[in-house]
Protein backbone atom coordinates (compact mmCIF):
# COMPACT_ATOMS: atom_id res chain seq x y z
CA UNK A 1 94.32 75.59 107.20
CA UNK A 2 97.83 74.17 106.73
CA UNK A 3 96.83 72.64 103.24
CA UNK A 4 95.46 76.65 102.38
CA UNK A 5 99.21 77.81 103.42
CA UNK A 6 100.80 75.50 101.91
CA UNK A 7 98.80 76.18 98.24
CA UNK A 8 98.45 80.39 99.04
CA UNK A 9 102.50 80.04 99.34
CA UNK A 10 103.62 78.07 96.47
CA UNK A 11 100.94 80.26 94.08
CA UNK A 12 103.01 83.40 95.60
CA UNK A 13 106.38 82.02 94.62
CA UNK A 14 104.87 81.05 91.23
CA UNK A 15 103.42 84.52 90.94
CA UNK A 16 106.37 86.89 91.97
CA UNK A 17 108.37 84.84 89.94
CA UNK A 18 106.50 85.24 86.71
CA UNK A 19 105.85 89.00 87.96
CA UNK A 20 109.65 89.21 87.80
CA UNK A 21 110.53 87.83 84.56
CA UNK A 22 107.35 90.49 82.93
CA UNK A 23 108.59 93.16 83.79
CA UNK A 24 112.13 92.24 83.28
CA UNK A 25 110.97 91.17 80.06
CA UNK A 26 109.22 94.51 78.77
CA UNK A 27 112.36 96.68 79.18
CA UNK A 28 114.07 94.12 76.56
CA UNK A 29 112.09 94.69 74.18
CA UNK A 30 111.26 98.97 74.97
CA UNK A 31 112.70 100.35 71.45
CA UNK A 32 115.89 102.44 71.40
CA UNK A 33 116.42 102.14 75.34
CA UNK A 34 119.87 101.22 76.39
CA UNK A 35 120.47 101.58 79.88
CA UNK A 36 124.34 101.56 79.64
CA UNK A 37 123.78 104.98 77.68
CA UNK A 38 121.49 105.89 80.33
CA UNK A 39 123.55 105.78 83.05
CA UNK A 40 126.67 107.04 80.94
CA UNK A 41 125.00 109.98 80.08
CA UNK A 42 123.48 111.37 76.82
CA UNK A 43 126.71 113.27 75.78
CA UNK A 44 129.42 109.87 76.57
CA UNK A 45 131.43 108.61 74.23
CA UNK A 46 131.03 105.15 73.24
CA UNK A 47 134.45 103.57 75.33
CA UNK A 48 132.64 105.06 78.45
CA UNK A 49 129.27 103.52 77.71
CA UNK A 50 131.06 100.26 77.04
CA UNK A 51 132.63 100.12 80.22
CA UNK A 52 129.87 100.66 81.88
CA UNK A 53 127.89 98.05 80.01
CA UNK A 54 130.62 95.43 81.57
CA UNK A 55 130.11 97.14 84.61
CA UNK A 56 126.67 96.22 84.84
CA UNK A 57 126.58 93.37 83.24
CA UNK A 58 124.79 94.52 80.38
CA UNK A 59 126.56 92.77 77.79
CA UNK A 60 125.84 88.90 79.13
CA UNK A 61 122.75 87.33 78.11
CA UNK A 62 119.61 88.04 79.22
CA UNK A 63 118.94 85.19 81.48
CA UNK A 64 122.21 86.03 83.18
CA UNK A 65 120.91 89.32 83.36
CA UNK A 66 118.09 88.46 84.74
CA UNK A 67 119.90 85.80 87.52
CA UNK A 68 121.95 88.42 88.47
CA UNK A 69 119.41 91.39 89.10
CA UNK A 70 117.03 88.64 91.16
CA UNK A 71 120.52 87.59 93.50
CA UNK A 72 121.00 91.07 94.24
CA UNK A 73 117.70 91.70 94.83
CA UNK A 74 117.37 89.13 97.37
CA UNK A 75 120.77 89.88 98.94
CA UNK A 76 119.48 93.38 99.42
CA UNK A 77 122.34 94.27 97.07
CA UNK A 78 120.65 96.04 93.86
CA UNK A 79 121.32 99.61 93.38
CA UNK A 80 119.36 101.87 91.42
CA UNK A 81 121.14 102.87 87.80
CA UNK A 82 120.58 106.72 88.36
CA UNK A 83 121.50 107.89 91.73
CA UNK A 84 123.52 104.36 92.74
CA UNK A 85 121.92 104.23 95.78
CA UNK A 86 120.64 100.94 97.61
CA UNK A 87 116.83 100.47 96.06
CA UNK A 88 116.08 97.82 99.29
CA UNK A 89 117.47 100.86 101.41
CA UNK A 90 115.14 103.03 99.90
CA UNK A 91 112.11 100.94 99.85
CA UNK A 92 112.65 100.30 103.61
CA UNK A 93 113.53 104.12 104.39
CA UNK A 94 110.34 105.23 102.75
CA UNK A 95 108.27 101.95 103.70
CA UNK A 96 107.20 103.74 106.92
CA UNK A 97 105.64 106.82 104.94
CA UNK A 98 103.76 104.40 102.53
CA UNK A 99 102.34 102.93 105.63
CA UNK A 100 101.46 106.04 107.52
CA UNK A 101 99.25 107.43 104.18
CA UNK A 102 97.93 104.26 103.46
CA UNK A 103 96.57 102.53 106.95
CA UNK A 104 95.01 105.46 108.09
CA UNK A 105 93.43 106.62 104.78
CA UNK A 106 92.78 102.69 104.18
CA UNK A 107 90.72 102.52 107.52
CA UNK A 108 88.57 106.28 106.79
CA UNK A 109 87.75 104.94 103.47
CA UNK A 110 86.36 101.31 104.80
CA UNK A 111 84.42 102.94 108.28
CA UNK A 112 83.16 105.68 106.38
CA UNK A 113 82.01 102.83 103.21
CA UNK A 114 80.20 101.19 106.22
CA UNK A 115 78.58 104.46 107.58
CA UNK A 116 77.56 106.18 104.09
CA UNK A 117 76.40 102.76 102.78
CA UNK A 118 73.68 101.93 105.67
CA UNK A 119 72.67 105.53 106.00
CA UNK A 120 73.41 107.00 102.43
CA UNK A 121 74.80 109.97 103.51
CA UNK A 122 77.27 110.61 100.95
CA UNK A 123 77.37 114.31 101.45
CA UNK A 124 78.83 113.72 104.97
CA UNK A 125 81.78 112.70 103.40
CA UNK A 126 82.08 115.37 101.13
CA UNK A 127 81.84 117.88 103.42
CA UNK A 128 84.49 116.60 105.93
CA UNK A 129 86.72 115.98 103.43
CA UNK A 130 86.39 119.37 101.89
CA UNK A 131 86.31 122.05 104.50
CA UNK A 132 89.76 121.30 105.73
CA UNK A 133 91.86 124.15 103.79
CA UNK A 134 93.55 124.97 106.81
CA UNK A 135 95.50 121.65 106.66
CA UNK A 136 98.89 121.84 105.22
CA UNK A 137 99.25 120.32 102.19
CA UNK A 138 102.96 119.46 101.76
CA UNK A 139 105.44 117.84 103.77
CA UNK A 140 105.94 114.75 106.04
CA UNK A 141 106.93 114.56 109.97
CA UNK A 142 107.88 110.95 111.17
CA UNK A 143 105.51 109.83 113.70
CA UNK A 144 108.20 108.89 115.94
CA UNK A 145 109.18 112.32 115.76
CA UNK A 146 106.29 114.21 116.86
CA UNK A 147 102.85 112.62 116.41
CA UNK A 148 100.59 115.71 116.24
CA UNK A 149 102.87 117.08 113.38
CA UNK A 150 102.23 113.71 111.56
CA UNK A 151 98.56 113.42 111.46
CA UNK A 152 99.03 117.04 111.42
CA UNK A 153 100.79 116.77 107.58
CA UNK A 154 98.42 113.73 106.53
CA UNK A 155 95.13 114.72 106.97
CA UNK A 156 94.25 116.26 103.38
CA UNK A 157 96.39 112.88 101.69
CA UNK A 158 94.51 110.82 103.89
CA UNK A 159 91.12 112.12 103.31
CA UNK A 160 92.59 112.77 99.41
CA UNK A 161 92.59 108.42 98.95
CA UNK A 162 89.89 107.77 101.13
CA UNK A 163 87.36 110.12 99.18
CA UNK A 164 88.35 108.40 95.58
CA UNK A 165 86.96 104.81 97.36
CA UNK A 166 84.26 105.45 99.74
CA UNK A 167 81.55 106.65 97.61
CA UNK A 168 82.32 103.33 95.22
CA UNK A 169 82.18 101.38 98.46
CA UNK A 170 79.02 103.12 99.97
CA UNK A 171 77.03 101.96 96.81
CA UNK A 172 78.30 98.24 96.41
CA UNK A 173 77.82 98.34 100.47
CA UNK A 174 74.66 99.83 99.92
CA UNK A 175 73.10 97.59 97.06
CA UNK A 176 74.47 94.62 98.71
CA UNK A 177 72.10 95.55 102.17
CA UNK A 178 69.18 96.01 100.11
CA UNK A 179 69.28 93.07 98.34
CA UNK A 180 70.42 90.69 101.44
CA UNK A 181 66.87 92.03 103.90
CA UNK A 182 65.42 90.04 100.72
CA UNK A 183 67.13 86.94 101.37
CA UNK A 184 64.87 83.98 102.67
CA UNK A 185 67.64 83.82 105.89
CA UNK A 186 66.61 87.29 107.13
CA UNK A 187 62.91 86.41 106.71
CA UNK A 188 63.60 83.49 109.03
CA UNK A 189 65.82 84.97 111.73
CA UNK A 190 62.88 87.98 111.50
CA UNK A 191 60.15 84.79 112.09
CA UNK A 192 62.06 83.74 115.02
CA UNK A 193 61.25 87.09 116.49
CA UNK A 194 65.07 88.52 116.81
CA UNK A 195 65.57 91.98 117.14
CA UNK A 196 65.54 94.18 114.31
CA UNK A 197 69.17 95.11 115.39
CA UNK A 198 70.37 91.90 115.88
CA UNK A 199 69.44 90.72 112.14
CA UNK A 200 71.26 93.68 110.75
CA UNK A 201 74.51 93.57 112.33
CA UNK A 202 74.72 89.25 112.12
CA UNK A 203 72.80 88.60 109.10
CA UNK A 204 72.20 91.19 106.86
CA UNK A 205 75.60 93.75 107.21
CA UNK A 206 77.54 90.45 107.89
CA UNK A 207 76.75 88.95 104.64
CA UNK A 208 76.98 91.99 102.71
CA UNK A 209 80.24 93.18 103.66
CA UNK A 210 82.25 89.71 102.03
CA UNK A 211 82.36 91.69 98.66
CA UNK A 212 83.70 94.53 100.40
CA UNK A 213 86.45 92.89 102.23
CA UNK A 214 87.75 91.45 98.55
CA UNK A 215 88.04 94.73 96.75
CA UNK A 216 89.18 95.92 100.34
CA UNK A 217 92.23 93.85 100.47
CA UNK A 218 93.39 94.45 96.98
CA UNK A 219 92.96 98.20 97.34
CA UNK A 220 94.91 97.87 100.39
CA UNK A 221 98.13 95.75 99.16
CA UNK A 222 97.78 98.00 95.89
CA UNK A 223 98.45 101.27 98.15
CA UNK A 224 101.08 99.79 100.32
CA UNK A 225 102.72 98.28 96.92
CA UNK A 226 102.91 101.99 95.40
CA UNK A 227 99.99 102.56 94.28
CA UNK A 228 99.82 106.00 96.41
CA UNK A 229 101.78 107.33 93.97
CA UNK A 230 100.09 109.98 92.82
CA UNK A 231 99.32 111.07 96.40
CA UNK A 232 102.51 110.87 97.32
CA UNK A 233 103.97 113.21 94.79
CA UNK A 234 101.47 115.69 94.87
CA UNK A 235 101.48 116.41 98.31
CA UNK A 236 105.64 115.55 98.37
CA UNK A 237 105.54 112.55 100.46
CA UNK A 238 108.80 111.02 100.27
CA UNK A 239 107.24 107.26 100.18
CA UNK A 240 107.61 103.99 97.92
CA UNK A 241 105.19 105.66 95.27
CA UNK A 242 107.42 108.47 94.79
CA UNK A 243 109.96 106.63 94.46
CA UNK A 244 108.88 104.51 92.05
CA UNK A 245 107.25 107.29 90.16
CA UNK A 246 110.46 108.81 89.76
CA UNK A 247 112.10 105.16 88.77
CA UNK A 248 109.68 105.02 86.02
CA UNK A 249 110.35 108.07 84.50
CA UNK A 250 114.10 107.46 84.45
CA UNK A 251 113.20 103.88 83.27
CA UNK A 252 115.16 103.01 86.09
CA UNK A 253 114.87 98.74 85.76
CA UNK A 254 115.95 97.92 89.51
CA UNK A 255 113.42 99.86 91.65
CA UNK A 256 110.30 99.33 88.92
CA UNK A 257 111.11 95.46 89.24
CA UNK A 258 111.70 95.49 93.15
CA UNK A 259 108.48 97.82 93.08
CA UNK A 260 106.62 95.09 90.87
CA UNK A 261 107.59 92.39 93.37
CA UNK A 262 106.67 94.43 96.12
CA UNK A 263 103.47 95.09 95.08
CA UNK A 264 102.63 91.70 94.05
CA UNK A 265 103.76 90.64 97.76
CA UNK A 266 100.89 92.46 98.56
CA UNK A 267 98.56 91.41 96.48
CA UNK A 268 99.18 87.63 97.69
CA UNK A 269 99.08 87.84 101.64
CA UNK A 270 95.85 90.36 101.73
CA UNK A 271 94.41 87.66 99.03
CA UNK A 272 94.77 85.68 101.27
CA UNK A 273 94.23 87.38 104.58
CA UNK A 274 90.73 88.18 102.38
CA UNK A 275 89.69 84.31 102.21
CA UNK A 276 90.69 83.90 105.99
CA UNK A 277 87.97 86.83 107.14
CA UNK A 278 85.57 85.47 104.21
CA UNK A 279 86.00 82.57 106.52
CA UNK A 280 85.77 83.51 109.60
CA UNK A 281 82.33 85.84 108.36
CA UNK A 282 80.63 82.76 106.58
CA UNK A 283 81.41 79.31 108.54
CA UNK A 284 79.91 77.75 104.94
CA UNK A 285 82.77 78.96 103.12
CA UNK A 286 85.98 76.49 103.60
CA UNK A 287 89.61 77.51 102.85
CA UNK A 288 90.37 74.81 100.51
CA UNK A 289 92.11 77.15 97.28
């Protein structure tokens, strides 16, 4: 286990690091985009952008450039170019929203995958998910604030991620069950005269669900990384996909590149989090990567 730490933690420095340098790299080379002008303003006269490309730093190298947006970053210092305001503020003022979209949508999607998958009942979902008009469909209440209000305000954008997954999951669920009762394990535990229950749950769902629990984890640090963003804006959630929605069409470098990182965070810990409950499901399979 410590070896698997060890290896899951340098391949996470390696891989926000080269995450980093990408996407620092590809708005170098974006034609015609000067963010000094940017920020100045389309109408500024060229002393003004000047001064605001020493401001910035804009006229060092690159790899200073590139030094100097990663310390800030770290220090929690970076600001965003167009409204100067803290991005690691931001991120971590609308963190919590992120989370209260994603975790409950995230946990819909994978219960109902289960359900709709063993019983094929896809039409349960579509129902459910359908009939709710009388939710509101804008708006965002903290939950520390008043609960009820906030599952109140999230019910449609939960149900709005959960229904573009579970019907995906509910098949790969559902072909993986029919082809594991085939498997010469199940005929055995069924020799040994267990009960039909018993082989389902431990043998055959057990087995089937390790594909699940990959695309799972990845959907899941995805989300939380931003990937709600198109949730998020159409139902005006003030979270980190907003955000970052709105960085990207200001080509905005500093929240896009703390966004990148974010989301590649993500993508590294429920990895790995994925190979510990692969683990824990299968005894065969050892964490040695």
């Amino acid at each position: 286990m410590l070896r698997f730490v060890v290896r899951r933690g340098i391949s996470a420095i390696l891989l926000l690091f080269a995450v980093s340098i990408v996407v620092f790299a590809i708005f170098e080379v974006i034609p015609n985009y000067n963010p000094a002008q940017a920020i100045a303003g389309r109408n500024a006269t060229p002393t003004t952008v000047a001064e605001v490309s020493r401001k910035f730093g804009f006229d060092k190298p690159v790899y200073v450039q590139y030094l100097d947006t990663m310390k800030l970053i770290f220090t929690g210092q970076v600001i965003d170019y167009q409204d100067n305001l803290n991005v690691v503020g931001q991120f971590q003022q609308r963190f919590g929203v992120t989370v209260s979209l994603v975790v409950p949508a995230a946990i819909f999607w994978l219960l109902a995958a289960i359900a709709l998958g063993s019983v094929s009942a896809l039409r349960m979902l579509y129902l459910f998910a359908f009939k709710l008009a009388w939710f509101p469909n804008t708006g965002y209440t903290p939950f520390l604030q008043d609960p009820t209000q906030w599952a109140y305000h999230l019910i449609l954008p939960w149900f709005a991620i959960a229904v573009l997954s579970v019907g995906f999951y509910s098949r790969v669920l559902r072909s993986n069950l029919l082809d594991m009762v085939n498997q010469d394990f199940v005929r055995t535990a069924k020799a040994k005269g267990l009960p039909a229950r018993q082989v389902f749950v431990k043998h055959v769902l057990r087995n089937s669900l390790l594909p699940i629990i990959t695309m799972f984890g990845l959907d899941f640090a995805t989300l939380l990384g931003g990937a709600a963003l198109v949730t998020e804006t159409v139902f005006n959630l003030p979270g980190v996909g907003q955000y970052e929605a709105a960085a990207i069409g200001n080509l905005d470098v500093p929240p896009i590149l703390v966004g990148a990182l974010f989301t590649a965070f993500f993508v590294v810990l429920f990895s790995a989090l994925s190979d510990i409950v692969y683990a824990v499901l299968d005894p065969r399979i050892r964490l040695t990567g």
